[in-house]
PDB file of N, CA and C in Angstrom:
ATOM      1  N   UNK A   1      -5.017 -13.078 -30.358  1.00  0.00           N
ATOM      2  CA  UNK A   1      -6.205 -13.801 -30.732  1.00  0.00           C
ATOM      3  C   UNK A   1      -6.639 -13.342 -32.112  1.00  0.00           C
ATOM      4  N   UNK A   2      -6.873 -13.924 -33.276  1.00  0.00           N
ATOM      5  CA  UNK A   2      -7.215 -13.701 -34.334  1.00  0.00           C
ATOM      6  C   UNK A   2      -8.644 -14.350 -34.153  1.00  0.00           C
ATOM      7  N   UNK A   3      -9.865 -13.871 -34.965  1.00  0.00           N
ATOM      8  CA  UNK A   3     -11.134 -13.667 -34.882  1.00  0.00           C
ATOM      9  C   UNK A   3     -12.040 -12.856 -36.219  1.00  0.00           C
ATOM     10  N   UNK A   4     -13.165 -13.384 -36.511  1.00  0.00           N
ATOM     11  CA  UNK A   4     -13.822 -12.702 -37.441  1.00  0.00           C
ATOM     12  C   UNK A   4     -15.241 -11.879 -37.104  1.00  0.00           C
ATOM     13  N   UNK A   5     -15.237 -10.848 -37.826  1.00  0.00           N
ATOM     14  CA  UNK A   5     -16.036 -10.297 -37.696  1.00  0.00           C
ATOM     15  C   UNK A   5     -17.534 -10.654 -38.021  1.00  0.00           C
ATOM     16  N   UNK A   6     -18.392 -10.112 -36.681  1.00  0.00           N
ATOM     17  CA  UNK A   6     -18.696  -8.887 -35.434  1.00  0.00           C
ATOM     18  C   UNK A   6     -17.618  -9.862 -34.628  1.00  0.00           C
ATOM     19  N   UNK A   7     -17.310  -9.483 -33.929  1.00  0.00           N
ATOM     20  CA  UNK A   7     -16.369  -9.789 -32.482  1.00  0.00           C
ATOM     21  C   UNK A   7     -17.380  -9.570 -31.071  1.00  0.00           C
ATOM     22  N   UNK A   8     -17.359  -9.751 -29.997  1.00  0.00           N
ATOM     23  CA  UNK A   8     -17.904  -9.502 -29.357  1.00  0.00           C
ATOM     24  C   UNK A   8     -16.233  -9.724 -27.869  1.00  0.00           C
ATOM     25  N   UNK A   9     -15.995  -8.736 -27.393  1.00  0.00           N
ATOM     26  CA  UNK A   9     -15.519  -8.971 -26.305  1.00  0.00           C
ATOM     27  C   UNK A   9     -15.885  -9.080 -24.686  1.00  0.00           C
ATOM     28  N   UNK A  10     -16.067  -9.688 -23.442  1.00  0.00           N
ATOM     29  CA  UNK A  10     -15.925  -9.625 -22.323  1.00  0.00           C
ATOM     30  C   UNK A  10     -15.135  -8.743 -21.943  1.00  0.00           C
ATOM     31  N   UNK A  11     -15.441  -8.463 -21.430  1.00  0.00           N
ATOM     32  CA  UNK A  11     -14.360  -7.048 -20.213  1.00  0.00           C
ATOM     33  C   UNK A  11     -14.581  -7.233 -18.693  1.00  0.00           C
ATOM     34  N   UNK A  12     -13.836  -8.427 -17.654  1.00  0.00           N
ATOM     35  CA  UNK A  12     -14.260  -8.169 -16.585  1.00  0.00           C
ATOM     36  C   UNK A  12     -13.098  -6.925 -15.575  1.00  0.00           C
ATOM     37  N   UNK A  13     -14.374  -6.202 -15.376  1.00  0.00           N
ATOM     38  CA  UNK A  13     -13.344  -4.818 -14.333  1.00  0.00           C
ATOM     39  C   UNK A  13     -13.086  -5.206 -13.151  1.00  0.00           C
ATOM     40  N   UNK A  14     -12.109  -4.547 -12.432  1.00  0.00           N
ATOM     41  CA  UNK A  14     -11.551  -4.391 -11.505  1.00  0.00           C
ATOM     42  C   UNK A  14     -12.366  -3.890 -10.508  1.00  0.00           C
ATOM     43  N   UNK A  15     -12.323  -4.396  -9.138  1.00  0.00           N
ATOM     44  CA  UNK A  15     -14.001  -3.618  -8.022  1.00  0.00           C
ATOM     45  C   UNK A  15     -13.358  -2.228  -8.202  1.00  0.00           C
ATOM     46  N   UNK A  16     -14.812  -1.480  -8.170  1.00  0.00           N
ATOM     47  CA  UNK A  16     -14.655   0.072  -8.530  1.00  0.00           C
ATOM     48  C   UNK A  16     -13.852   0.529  -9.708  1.00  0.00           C
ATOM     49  N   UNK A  17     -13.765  -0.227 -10.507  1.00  0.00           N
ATOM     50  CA  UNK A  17     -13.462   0.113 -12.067  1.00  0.00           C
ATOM     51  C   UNK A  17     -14.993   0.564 -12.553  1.00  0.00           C
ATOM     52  N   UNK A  18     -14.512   1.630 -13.551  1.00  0.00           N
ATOM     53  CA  UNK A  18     -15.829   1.582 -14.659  1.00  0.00           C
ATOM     54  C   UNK A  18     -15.598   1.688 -16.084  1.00  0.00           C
ATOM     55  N   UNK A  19     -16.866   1.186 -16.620  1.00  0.00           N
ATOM     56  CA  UNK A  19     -16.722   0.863 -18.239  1.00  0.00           C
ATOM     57  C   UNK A  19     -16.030   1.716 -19.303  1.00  0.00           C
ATOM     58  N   UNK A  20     -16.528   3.152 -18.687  1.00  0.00           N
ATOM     59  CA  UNK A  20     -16.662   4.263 -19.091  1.00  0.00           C
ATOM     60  C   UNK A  20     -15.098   4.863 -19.015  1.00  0.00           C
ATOM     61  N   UNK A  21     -14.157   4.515 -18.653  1.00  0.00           N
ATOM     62  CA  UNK A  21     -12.651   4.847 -18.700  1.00  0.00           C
ATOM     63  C   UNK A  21     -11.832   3.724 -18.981  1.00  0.00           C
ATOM     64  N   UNK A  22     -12.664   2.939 -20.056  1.00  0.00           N
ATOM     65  CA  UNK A  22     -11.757   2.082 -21.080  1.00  0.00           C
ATOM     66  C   UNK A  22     -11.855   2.605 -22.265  1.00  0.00           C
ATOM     67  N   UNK A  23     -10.968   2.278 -23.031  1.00  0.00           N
ATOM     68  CA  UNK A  23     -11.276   2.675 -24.362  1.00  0.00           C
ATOM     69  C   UNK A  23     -10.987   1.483 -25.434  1.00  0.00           C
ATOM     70  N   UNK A  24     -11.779   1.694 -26.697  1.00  0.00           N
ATOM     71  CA  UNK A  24     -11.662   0.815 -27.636  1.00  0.00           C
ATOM     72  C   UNK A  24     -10.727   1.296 -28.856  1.00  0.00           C
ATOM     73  N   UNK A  25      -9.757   0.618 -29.170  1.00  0.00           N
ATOM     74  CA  UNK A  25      -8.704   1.324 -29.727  1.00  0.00           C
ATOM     75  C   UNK A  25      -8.203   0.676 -31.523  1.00  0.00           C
ATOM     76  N   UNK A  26      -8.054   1.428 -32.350  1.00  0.00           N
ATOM     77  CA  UNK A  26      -7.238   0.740 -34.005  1.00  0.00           C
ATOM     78  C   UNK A  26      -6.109   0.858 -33.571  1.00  0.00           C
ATOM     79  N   UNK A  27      -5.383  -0.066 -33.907  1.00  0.00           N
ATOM     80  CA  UNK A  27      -3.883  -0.075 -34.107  1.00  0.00           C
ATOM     81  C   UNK A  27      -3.152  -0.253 -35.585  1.00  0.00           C
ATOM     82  N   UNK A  28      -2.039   0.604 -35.698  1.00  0.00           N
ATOM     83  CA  UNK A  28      -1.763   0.984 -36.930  1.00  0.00           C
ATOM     84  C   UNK A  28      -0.055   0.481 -37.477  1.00  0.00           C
ATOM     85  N   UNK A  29      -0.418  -1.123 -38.072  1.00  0.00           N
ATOM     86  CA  UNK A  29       1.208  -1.688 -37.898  1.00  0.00           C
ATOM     87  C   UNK A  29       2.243  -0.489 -38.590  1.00  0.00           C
ATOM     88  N   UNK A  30       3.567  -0.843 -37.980  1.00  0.00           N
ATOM     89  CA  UNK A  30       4.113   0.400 -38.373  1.00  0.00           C
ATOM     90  C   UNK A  30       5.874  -0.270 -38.232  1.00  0.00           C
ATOM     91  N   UNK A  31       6.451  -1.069 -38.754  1.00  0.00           N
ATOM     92  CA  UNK A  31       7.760  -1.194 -38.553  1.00  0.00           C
ATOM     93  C   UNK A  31       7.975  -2.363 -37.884  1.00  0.00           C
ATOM     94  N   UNK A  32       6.901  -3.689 -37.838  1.00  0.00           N
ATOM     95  CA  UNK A  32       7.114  -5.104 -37.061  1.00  0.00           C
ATOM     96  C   UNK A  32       6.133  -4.239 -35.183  1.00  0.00           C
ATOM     97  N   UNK A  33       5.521  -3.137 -35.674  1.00  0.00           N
ATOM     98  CA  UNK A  33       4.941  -2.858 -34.487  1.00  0.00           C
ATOM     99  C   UNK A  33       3.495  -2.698 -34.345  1.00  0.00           C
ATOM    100  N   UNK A  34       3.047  -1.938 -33.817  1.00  0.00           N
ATOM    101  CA  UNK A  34       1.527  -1.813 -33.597  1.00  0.00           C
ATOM    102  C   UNK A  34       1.542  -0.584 -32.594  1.00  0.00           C
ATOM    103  N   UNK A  35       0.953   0.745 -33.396  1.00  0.00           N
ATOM    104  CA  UNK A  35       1.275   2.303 -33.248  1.00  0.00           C
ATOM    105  C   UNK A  35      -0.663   2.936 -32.842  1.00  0.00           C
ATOM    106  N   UNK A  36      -1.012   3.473 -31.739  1.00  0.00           N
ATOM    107  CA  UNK A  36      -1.765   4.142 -31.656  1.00  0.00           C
ATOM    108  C   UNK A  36      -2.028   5.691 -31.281  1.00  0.00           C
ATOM    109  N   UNK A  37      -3.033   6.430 -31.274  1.00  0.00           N
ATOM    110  CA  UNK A  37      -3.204   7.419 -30.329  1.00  0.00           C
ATOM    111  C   UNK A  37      -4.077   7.314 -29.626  1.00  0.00           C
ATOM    112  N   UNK A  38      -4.082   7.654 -28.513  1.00  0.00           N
ATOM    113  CA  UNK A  38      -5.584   7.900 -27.458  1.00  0.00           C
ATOM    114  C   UNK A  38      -5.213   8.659 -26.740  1.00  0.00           C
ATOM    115  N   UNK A  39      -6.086   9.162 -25.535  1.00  0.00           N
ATOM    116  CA  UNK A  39      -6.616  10.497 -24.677  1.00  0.00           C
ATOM    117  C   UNK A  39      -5.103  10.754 -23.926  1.00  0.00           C
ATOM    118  N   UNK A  40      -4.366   9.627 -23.865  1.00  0.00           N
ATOM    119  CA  UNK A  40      -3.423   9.158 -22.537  1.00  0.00           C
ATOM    120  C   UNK A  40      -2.180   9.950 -23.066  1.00  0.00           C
ATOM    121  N   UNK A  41      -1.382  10.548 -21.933  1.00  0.00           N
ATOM    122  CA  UNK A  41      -0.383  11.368 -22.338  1.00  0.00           C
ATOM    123  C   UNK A  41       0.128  12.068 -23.998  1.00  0.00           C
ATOM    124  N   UNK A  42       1.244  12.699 -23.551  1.00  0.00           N
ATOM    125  CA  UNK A  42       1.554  13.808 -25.185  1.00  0.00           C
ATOM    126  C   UNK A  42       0.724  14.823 -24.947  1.00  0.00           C
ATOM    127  N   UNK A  43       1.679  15.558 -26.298  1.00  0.00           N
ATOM    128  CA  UNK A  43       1.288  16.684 -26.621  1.00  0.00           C
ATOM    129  C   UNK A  43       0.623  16.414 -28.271  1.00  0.00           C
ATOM    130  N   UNK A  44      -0.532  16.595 -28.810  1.00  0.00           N
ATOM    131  CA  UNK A  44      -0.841  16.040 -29.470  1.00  0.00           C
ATOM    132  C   UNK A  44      -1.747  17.360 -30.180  1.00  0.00           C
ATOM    133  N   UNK A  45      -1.854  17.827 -31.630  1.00  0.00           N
ATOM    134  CA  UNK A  45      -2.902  18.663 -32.196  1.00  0.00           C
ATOM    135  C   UNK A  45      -4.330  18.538 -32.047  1.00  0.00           C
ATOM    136  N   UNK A  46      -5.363  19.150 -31.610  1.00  0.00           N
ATOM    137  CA  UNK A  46      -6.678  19.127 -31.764  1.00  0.00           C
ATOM    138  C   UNK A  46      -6.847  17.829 -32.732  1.00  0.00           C
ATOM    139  N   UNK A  47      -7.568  16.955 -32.323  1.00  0.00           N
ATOM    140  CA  UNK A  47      -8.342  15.799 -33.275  1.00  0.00           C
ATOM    141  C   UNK A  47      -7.447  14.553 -33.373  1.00  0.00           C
ATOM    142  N   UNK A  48      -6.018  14.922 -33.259  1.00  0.00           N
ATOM    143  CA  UNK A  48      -5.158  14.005 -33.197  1.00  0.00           C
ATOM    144  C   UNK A  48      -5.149  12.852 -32.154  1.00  0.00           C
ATOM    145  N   UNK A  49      -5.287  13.347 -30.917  1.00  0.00           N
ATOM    146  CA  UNK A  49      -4.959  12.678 -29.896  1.00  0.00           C
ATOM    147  C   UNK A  49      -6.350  11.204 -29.596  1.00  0.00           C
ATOM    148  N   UNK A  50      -7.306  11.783 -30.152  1.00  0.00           N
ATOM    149  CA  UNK A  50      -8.705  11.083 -30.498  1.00  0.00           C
ATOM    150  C   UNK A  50      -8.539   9.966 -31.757  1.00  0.00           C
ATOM    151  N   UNK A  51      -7.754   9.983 -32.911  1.00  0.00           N
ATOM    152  CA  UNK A  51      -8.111   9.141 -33.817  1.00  0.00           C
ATOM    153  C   UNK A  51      -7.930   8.250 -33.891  1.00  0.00           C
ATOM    154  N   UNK A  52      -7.281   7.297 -32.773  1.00  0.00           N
ATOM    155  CA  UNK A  52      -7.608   5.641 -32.904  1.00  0.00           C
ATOM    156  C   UNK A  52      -8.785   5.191 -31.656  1.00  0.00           C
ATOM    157  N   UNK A  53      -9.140   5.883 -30.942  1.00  0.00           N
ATOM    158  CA  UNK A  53     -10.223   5.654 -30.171  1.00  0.00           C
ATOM    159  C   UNK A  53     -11.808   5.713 -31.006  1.00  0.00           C
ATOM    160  N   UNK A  54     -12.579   4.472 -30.458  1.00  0.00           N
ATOM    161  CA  UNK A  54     -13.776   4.230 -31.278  1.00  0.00           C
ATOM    162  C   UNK A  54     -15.024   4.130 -30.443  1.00  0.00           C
ATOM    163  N   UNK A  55     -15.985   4.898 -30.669  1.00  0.00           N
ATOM    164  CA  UNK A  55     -17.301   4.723 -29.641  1.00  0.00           C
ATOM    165  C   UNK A  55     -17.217   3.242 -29.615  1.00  0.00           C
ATOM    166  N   UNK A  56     -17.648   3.265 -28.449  1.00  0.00           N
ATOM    167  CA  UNK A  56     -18.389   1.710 -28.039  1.00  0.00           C
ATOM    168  C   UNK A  56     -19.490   2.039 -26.900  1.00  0.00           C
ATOM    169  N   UNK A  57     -20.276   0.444 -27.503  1.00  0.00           N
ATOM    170  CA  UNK A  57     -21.729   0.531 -26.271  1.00  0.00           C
ATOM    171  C   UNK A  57     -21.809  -0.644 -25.688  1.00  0.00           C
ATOM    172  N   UNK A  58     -21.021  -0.211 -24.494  1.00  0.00           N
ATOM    173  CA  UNK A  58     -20.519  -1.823 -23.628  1.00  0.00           C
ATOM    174  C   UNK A  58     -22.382  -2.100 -23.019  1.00  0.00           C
ATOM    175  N   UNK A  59     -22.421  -3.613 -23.096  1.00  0.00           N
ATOM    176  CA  UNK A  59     -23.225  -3.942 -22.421  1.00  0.00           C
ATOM    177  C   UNK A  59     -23.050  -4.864 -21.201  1.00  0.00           C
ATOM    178  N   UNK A  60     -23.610  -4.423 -20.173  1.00  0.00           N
ATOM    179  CA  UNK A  60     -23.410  -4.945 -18.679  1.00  0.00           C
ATOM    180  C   UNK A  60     -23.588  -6.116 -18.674  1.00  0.00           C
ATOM    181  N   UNK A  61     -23.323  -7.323 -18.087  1.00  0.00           N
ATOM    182  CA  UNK A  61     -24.073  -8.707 -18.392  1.00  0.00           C
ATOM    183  C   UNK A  61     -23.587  -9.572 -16.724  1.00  0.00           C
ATOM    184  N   UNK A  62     -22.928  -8.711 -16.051  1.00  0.00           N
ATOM    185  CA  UNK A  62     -22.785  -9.220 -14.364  1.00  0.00           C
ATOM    186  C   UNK A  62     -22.287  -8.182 -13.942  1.00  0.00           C
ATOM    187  N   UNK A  63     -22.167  -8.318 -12.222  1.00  0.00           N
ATOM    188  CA  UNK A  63     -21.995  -6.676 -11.667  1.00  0.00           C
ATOM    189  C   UNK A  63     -20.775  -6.017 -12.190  1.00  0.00           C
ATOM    190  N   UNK A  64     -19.256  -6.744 -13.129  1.00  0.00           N
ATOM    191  CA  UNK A  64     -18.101  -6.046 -13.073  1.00  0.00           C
ATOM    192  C   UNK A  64     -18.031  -6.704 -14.344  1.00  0.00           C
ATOM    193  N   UNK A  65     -18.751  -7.660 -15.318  1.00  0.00           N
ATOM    194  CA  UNK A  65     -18.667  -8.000 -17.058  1.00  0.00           C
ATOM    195  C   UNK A  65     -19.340  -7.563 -17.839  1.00  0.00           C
ATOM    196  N   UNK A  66     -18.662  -7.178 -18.627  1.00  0.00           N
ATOM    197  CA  UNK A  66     -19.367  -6.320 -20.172  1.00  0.00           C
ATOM    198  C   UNK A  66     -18.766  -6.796 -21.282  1.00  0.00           C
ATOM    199  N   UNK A  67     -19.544  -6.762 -21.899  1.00  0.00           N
ATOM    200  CA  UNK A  67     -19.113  -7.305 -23.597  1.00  0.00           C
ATOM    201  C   UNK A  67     -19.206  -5.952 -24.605  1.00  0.00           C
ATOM    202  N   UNK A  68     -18.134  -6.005 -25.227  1.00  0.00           N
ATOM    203  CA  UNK A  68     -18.020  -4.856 -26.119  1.00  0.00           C
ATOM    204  C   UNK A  68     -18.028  -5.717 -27.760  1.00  0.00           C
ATOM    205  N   UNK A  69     -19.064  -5.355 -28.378  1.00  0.00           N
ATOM    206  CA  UNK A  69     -19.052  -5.906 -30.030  1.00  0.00           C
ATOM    207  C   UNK A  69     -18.014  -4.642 -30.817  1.00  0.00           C
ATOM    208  N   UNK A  70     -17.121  -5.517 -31.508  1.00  0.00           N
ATOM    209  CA  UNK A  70     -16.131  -4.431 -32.796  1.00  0.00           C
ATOM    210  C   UNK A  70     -17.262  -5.184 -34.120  1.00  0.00           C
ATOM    211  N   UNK A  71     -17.692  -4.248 -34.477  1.00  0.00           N
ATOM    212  CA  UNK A  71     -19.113  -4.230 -35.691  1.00  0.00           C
ATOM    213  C   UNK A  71     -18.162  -4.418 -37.151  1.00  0.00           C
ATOM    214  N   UNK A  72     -19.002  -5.406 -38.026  1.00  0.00           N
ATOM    215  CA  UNK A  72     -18.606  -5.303 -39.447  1.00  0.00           C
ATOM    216  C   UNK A  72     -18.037  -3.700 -39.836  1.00  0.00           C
ATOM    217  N   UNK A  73     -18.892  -3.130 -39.437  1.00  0.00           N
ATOM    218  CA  UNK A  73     -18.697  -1.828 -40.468  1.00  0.00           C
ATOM    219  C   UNK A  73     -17.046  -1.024 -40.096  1.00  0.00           C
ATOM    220  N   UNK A  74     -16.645  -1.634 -39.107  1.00  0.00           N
ATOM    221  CA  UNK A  74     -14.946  -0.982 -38.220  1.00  0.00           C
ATOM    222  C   UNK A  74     -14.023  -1.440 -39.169  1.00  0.00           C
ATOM    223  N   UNK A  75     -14.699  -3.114 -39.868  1.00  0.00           N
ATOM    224  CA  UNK A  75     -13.124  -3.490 -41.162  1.00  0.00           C
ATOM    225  C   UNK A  75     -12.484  -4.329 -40.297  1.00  0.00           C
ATOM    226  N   UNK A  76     -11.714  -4.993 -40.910  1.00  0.00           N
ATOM    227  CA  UNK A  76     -10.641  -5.562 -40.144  1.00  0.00           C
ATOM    228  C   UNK A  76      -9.596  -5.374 -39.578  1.00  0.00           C
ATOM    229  N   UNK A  77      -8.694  -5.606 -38.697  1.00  0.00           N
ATOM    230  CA  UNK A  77      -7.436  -5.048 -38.683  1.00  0.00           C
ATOM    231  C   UNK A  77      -7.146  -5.360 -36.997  1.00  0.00           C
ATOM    232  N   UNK A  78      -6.609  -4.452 -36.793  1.00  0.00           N
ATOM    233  CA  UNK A  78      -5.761  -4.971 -34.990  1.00  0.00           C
ATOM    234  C   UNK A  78      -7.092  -3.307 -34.054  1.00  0.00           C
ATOM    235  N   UNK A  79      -7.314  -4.587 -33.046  1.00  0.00           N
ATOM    236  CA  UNK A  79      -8.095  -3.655 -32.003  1.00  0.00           C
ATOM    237  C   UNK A  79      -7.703  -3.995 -30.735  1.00  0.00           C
ATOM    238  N   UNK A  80      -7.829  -3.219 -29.580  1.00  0.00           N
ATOM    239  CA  UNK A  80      -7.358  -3.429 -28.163  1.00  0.00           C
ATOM    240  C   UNK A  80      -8.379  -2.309 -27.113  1.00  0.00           C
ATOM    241  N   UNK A  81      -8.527  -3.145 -26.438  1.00  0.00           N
ATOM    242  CA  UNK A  81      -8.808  -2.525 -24.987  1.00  0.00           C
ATOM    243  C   UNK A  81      -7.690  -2.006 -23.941  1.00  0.00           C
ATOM    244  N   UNK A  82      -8.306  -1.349 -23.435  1.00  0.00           N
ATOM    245  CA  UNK A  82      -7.175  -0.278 -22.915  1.00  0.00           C
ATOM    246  C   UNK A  82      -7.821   0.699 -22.090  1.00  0.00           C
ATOM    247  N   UNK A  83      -7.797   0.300 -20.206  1.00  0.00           N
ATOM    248  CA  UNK A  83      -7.996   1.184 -19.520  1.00  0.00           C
ATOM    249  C   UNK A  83      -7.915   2.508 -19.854  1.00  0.00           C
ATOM    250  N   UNK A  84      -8.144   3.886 -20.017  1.00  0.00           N
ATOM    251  CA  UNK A  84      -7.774   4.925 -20.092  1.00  0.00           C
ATOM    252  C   UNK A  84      -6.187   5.158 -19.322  1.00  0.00           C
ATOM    253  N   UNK A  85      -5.841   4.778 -17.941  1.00  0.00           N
ATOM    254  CA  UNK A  85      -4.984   5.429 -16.937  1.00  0.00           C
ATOM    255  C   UNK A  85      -3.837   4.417 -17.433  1.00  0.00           C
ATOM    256  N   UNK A  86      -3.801   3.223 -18.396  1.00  0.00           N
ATOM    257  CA  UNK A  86      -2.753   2.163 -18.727  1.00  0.00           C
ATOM    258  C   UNK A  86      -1.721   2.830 -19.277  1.00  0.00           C
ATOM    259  N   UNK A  87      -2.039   3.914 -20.482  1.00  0.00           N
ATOM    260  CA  UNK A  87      -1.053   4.505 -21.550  1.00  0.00           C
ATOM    261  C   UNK A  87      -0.497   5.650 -20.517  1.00  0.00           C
ATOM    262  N   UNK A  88      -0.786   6.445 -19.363  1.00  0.00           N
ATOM    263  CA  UNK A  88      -0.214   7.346 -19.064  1.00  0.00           C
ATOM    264  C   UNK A  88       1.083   7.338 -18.959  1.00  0.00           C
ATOM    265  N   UNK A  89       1.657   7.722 -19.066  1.00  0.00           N
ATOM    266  CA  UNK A  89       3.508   7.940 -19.301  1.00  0.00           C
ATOM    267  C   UNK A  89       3.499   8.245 -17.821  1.00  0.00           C
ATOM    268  N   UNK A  90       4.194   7.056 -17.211  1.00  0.00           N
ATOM    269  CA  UNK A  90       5.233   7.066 -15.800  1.00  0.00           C
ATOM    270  C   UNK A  90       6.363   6.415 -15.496  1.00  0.00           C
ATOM    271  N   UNK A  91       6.858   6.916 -14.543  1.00  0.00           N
ATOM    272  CA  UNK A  91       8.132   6.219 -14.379  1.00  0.00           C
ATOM    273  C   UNK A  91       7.679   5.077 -12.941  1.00  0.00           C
ATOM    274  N   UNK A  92       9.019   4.472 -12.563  1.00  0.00           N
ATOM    275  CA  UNK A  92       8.842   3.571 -11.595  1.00  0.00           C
ATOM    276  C   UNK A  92       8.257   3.856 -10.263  1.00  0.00           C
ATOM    277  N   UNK A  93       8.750   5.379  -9.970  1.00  0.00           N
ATOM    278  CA  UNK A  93       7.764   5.915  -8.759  1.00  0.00           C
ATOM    279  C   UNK A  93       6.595   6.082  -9.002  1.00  0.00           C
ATOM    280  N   UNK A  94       6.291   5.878 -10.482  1.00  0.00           N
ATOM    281  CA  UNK A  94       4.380   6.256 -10.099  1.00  0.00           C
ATOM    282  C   UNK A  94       4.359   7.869 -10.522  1.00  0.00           C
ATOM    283  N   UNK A  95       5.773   8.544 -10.696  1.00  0.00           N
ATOM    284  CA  UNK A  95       5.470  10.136 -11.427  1.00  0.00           C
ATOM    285  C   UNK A  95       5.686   9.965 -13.407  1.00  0.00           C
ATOM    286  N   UNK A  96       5.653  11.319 -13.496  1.00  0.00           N
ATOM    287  CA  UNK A  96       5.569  11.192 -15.132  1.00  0.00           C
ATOM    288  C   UNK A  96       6.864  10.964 -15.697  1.00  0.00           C
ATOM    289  N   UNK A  97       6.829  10.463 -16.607  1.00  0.00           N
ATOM    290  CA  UNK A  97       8.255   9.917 -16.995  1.00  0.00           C
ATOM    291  C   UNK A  97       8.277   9.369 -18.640  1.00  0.00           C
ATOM    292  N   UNK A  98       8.894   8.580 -19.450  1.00  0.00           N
ATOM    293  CA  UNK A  98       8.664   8.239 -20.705  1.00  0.00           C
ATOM    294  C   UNK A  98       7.971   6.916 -20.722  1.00  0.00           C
ATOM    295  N   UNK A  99       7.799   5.976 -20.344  1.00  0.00           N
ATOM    296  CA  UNK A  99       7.367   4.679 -20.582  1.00  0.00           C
ATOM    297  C   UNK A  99       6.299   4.896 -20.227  1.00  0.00           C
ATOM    298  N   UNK A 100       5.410   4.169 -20.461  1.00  0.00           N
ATOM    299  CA  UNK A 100       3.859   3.585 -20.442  1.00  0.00           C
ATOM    300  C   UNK A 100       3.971   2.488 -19.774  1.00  0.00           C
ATOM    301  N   UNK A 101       3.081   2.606 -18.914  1.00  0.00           N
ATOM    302  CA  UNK A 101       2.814   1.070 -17.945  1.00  0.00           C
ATOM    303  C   UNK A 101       1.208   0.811 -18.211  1.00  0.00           C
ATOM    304  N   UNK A 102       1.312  -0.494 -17.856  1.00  0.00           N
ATOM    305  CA  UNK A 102      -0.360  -0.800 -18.038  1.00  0.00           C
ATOM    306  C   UNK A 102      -0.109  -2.313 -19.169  1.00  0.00           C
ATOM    307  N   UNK A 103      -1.474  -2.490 -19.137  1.00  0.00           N
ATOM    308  CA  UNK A 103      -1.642  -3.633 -20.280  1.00  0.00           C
ATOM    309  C   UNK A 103      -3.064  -3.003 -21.279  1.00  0.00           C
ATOM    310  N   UNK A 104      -2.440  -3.781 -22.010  1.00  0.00           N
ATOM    311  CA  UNK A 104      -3.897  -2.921 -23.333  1.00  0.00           C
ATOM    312  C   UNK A 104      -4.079  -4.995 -24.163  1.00  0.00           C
ATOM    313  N   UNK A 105      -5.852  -5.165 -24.072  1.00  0.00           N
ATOM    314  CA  UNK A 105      -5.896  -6.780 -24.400  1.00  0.00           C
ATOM    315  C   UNK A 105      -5.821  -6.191 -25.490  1.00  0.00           C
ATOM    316  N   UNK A 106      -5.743  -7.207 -26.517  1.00  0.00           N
ATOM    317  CA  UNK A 106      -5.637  -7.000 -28.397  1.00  0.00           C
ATOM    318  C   UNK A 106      -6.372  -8.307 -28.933  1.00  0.00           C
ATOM    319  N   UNK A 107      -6.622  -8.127 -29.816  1.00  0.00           N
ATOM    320  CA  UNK A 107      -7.305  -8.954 -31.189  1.00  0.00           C
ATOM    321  C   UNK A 107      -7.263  -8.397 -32.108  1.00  0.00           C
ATOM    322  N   UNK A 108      -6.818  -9.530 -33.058  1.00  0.00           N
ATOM    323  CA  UNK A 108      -6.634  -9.321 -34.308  1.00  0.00           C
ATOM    324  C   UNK A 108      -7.899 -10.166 -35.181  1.00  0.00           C
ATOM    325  N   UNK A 109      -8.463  -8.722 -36.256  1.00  0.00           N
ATOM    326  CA  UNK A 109      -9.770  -8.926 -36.684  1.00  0.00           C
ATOM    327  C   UNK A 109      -9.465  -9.734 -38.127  1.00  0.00           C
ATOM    328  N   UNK A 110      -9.738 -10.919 -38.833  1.00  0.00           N
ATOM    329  CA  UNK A 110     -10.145 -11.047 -40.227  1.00  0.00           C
ATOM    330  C   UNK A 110     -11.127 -11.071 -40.677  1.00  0.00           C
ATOM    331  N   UNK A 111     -10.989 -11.240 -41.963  1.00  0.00           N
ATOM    332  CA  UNK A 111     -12.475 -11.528 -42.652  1.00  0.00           C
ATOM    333  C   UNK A 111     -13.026 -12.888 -42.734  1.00  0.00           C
TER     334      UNK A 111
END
C-alpha cells in the first residue's frame, strides 16, 4: 500500500491479543529487499536490537481495533506492523530454528 503522510493505521487483534506486543517498525531497502531490527530473536549489541522499532500511541476505537498514526515528523519510507512473537526464529515444530514465521502488514510512506 503506498500512502501519504500522517498515515493512520487500523490494527484489528486477535481475542486476547494486546496492543502493547506489536510493534511499529522502519524498514531499510537493502539489495531488492526490505531489512529490519526489532526485540525478536539474535544476538544483537546494546541499542542495536531496538533501532527500527518506533514509539507508538495506539488508540482503542472497538473492543480488539486500534489505529496507529506514522506522524509527518517519521519521513517517508517503508513501515510495518509486526506482532512482537511474528519475527521469533522457529522451525516447523514450533522450536527455535532459522526462519521467521509470522506476518508483519507494510506500507509504503510518500510525500
Amino acid at each position: 500500500m503506498n500512502a501519504a503522510l500522517p498515515v493512520t493505521l487500523a490494527v484489528y487483534l486477535p481475542d486476547g491479543a494486546s496492543i502493547s506486543l506489536y510493534q511499529l517498525l522502519r524498514f531499510h531497502p537493502v539489495d531488492g529487499a526490505r531489512q529490519f531490527r526489532s526485540l525478536n530473536g539474535g544476538v544483537l549489541k546494546a541499542g542495536e536490537a531496538t533501532r527500527d522499532a518506533i514509539e507508538f500511541k495506539p488508540e482503542k476505537i472497538s473492543p480488539q481495533v486500534y489505529t496507529i498514526t506514522i506522524e509527518s515528523a517519521l519521513g517517508t519510507g517503508e513501515y510495518g506492523i509486526m506482532p512482537q512473537s511474528a519475527g521469533a526464529p522457529q522451525s516447523e515444530n514450533g522450536k527455535s530454528g532459522k526462519e521467521s514465521t509470522g506476518k508483519i502488514y507494510t506500507v509504503s510512506v510518500a510525500q
